[in-house]
Every structure is written in structure tokens, then in C-alpha cells.
Protein backbone atom coordinates (compact mmCIF):
# COMPACT_ATOMS: atom_id res chain seq x y z
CA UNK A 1 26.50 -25.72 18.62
CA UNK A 2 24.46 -24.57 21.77
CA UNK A 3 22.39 -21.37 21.32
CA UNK A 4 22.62 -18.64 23.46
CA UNK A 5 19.98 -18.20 25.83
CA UNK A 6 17.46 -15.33 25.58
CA UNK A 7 16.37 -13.89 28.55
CA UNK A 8 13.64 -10.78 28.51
CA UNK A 9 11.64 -9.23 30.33
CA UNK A 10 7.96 -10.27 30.79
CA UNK A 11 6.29 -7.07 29.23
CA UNK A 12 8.56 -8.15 25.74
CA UNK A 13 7.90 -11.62 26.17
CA UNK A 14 4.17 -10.80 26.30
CA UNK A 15 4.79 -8.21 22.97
CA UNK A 16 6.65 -10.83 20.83
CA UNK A 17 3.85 -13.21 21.34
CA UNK A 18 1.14 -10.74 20.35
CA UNK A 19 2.69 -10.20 17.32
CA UNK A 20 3.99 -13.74 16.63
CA UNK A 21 -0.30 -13.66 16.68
CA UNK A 22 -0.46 -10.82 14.05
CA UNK A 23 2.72 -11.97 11.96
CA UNK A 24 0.31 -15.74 11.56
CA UNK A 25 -3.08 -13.45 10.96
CA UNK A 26 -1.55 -10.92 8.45
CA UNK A 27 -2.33 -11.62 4.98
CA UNK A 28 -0.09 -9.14 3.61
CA UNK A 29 3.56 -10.79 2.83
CA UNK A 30 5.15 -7.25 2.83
CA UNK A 31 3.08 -6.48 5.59
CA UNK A 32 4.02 -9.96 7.93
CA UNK A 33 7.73 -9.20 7.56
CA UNK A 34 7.55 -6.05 8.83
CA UNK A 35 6.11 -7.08 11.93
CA UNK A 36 9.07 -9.59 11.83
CA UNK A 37 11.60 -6.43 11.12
CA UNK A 38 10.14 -4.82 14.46
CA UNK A 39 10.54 -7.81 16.71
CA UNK A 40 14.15 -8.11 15.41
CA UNK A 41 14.98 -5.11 16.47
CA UNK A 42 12.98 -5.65 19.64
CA UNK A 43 15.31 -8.42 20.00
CA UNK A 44 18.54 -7.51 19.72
CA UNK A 45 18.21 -4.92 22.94
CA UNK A 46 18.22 -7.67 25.18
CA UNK A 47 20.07 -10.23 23.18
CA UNK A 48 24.00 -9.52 21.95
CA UNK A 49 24.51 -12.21 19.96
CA UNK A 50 23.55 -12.38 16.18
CA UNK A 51 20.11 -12.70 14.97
CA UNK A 52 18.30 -12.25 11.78
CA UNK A 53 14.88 -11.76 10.26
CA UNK A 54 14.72 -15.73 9.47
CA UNK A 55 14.77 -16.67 13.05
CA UNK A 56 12.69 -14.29 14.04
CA UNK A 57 10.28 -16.35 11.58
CA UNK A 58 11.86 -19.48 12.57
CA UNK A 59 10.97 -18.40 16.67
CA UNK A 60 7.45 -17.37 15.29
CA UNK A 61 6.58 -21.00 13.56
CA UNK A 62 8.09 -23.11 16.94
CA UNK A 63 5.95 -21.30 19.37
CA UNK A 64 3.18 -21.37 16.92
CA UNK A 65 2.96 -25.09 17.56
CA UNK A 66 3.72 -24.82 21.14
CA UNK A 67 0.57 -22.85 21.81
């Protein structure tokens, strides 16, 4: 089934990846997911279909390898 696209804005594009950057460095469990939780959220005002806290992670660990 093909995935909506998400399109947003450069200054959230450039967010999500500083945190995908402090999700990896955080030590902290607890701590990692709610950087996660804030991204989501992030997320969802410029995307309207369904998302969840796993792919946020999921997002996180593909552009980890990309960059």
C-alpha cells in the first residue's frame, strides 16, 4: 500500500533531524521517547493521515543510515 507523502516545511525538516540526532545520543529510554512523543506531535500538523510513536522511531533509524 503506497504511503502518503510528507511534505514540511524546511525549518521542521531541519528540527526533526536535530532531534532524530538527540533521540540516537540520549541514553535515557524514558528520556529518547519523549523526544519521539514531541516529533509526533510535530508531525501530525502538517501530515493528516495516521501516524504513531513507532514510526516516528521507524523514520528516526532510516535516516539514521541515510546520513
Amino acid at each position: 500500500m503506497p504511503r502518503k507523502e510528507l511534505d514540511l516545511p524546511a525549518a521542521v525538516a531541519r528540527d526533526f533531524v536535530r532531534h532524530m540526532r538527540a533521540f540516537f545520543a540520549e541514553r535515557d529510554t524514558i528520556k529518547a521517547d519523549a523526544i519521539a512523543a514531541q516529533q509526533l506531535h510535530a508531525l501530525r500538523e502538517h501530515y493528516n493521515g495516521k501516524l504513531r510513536i513507532s514510526d516516528v522511531r521507524e523514520m528516526f533509524r532510516q535516516m539514521r543510515d541515510d546520513l
